[in-house]
PDB file of N, CA and C in Angstrom:
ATOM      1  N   UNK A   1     305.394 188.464 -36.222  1.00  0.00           N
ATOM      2  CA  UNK A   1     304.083 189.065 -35.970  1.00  0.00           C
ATOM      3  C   UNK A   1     302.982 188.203 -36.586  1.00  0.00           C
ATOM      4  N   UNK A   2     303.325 187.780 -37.855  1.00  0.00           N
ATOM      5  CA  UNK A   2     302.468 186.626 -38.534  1.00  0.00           C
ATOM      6  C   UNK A   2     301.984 185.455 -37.532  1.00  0.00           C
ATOM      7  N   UNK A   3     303.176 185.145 -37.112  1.00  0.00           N
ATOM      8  CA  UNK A   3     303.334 183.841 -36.468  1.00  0.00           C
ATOM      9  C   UNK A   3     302.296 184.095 -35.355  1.00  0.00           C
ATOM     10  N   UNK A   4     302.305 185.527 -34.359  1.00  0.00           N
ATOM     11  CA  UNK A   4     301.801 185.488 -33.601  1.00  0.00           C
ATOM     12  C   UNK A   4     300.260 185.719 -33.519  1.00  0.00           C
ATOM     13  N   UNK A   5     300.019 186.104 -34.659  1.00  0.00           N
ATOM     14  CA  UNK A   5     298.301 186.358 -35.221  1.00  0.00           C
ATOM     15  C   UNK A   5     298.116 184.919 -35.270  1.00  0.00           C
ATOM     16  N   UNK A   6     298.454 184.366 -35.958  1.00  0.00           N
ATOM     17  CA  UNK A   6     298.186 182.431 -36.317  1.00  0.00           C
ATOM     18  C   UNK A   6     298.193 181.403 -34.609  1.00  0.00           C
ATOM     19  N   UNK A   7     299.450 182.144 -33.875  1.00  0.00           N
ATOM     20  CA  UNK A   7     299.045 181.526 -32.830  1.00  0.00           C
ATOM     21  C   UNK A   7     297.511 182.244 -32.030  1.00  0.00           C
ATOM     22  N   UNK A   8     297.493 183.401 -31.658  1.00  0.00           N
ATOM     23  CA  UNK A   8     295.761 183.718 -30.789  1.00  0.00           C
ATOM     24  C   UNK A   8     294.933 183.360 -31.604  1.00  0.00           C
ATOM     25  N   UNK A   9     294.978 183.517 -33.040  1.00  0.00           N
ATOM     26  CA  UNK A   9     293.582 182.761 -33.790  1.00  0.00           C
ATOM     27  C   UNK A   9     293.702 181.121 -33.502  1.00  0.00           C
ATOM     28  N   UNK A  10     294.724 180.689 -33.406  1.00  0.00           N
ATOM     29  CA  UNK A  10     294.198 179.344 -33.126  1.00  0.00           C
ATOM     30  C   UNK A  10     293.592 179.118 -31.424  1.00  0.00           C
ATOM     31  N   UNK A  11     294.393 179.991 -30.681  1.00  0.00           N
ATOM     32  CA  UNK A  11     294.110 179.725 -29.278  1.00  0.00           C
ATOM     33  C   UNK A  11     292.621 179.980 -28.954  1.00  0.00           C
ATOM     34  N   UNK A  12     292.242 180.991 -29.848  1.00  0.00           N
ATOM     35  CA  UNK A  12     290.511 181.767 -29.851  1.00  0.00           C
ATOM     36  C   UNK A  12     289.666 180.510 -30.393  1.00  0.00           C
ATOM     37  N   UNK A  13     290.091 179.722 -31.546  1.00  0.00           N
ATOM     38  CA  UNK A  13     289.216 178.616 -32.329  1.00  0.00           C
ATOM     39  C   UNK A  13     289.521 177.830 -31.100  1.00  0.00           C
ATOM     40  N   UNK A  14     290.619 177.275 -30.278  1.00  0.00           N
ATOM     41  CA  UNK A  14     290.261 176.421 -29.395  1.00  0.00           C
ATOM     42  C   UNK A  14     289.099 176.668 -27.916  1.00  0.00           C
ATOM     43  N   UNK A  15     289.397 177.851 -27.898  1.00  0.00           N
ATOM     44  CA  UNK A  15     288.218 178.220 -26.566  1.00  0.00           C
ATOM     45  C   UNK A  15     286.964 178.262 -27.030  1.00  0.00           C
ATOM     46  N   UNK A  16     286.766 178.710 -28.267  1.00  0.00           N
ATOM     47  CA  UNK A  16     284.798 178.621 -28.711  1.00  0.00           C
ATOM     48  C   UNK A  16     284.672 177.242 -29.256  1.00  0.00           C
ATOM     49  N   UNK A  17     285.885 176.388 -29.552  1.00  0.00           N
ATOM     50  CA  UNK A  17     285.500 174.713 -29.312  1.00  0.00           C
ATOM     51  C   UNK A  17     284.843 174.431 -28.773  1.00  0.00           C
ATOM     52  N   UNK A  18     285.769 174.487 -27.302  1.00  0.00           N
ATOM     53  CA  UNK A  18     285.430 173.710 -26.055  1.00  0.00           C
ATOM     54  C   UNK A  18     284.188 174.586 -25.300  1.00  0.00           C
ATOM     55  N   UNK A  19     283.857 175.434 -25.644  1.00  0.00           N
ATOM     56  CA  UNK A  19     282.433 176.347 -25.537  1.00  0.00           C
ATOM     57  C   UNK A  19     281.670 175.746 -25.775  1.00  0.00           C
ATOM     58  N   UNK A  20     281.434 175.527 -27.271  1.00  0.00           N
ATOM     59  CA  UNK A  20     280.370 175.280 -27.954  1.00  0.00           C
ATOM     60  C   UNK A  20     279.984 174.072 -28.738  1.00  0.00           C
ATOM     61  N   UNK A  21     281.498 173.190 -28.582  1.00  0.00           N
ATOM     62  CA  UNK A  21     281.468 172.002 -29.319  1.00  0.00           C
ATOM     63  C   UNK A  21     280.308 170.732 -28.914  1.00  0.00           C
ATOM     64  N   UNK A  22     279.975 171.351 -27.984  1.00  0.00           N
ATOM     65  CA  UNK A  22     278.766 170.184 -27.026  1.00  0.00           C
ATOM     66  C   UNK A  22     277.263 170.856 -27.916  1.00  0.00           C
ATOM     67  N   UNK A  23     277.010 171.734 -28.209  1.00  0.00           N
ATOM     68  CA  UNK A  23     276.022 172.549 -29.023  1.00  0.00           C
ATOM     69  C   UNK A  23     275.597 172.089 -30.055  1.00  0.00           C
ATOM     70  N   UNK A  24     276.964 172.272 -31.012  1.00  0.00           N
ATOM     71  CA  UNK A  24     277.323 171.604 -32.361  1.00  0.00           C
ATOM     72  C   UNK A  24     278.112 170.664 -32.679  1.00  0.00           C
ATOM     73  N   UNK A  25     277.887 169.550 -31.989  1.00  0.00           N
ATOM     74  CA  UNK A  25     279.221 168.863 -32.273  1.00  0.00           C
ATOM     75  C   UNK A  25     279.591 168.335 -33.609  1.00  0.00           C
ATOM     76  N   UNK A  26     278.112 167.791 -33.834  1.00  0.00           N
ATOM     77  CA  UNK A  26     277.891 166.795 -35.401  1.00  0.00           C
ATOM     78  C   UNK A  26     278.382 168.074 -36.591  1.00  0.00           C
ATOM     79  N   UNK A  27     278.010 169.410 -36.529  1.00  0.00           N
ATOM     80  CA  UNK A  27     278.365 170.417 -37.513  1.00  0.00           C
ATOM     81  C   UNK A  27     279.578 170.837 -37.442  1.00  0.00           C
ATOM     82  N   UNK A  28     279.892 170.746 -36.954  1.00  0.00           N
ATOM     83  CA  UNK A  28     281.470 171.447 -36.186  1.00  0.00           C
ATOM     84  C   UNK A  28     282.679 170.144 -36.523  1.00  0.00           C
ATOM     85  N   UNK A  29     282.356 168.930 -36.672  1.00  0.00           N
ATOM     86  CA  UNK A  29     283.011 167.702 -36.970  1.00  0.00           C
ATOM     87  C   UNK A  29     282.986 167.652 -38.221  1.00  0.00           C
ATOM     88  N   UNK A  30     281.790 167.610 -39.014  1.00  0.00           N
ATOM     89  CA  UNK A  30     281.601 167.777 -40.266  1.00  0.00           C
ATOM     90  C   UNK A  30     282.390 168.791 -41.033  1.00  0.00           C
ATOM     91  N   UNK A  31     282.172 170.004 -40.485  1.00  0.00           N
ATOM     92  CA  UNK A  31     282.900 171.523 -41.349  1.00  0.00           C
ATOM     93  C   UNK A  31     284.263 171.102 -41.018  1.00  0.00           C
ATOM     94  N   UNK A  32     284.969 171.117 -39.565  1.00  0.00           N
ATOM     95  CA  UNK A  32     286.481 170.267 -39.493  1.00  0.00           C
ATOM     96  C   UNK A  32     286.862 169.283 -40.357  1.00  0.00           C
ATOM     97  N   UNK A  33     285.889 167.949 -40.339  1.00  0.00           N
ATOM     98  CA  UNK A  33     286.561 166.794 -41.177  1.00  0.00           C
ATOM     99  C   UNK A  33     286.776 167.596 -43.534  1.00  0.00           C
ATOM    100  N   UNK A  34     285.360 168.636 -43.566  1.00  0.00           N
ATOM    101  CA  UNK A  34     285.592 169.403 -45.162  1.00  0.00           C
ATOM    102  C   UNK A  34     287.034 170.384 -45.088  1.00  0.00           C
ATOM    103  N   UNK A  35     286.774 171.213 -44.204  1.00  0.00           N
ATOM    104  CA  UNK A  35     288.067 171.615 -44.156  1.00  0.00           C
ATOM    105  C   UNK A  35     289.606 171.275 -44.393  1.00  0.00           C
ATOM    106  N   UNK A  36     289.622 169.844 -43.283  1.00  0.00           N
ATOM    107  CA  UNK A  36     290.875 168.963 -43.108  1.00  0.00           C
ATOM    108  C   UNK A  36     290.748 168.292 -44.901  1.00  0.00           C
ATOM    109  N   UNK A  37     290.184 168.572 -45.485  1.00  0.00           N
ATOM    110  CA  UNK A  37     289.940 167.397 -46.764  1.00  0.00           C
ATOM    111  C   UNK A  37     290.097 168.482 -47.752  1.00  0.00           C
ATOM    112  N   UNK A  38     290.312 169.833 -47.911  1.00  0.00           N
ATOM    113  CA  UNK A  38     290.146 171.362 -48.494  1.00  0.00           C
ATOM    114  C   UNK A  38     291.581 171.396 -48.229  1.00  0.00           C
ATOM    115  N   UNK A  39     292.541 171.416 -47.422  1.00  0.00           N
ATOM    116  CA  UNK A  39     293.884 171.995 -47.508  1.00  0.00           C
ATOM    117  C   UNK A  39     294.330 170.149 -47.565  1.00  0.00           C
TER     118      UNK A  39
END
């Protein structure tokens, strides 16, 4: 059930990506690249 919460939250972060990543790209790269550098 874990597993499957972790998979639609990721599938949900990929669709408001590709939404909105043209919007924000430079902020959205930035918070990704702190993040990726945080775990």
């Amino acid at each position: 059930m874990i597993f499957s919460f972790f998979y639609w939250l990721g599938r949900i972060l990929i669709w408001l990506e590709r939404n909105y990543i043209d919007a924000t790209k430079s902020f959205h790269i930035s918070l990704t690249e702190k993040w990726l550098i945080h775990f």
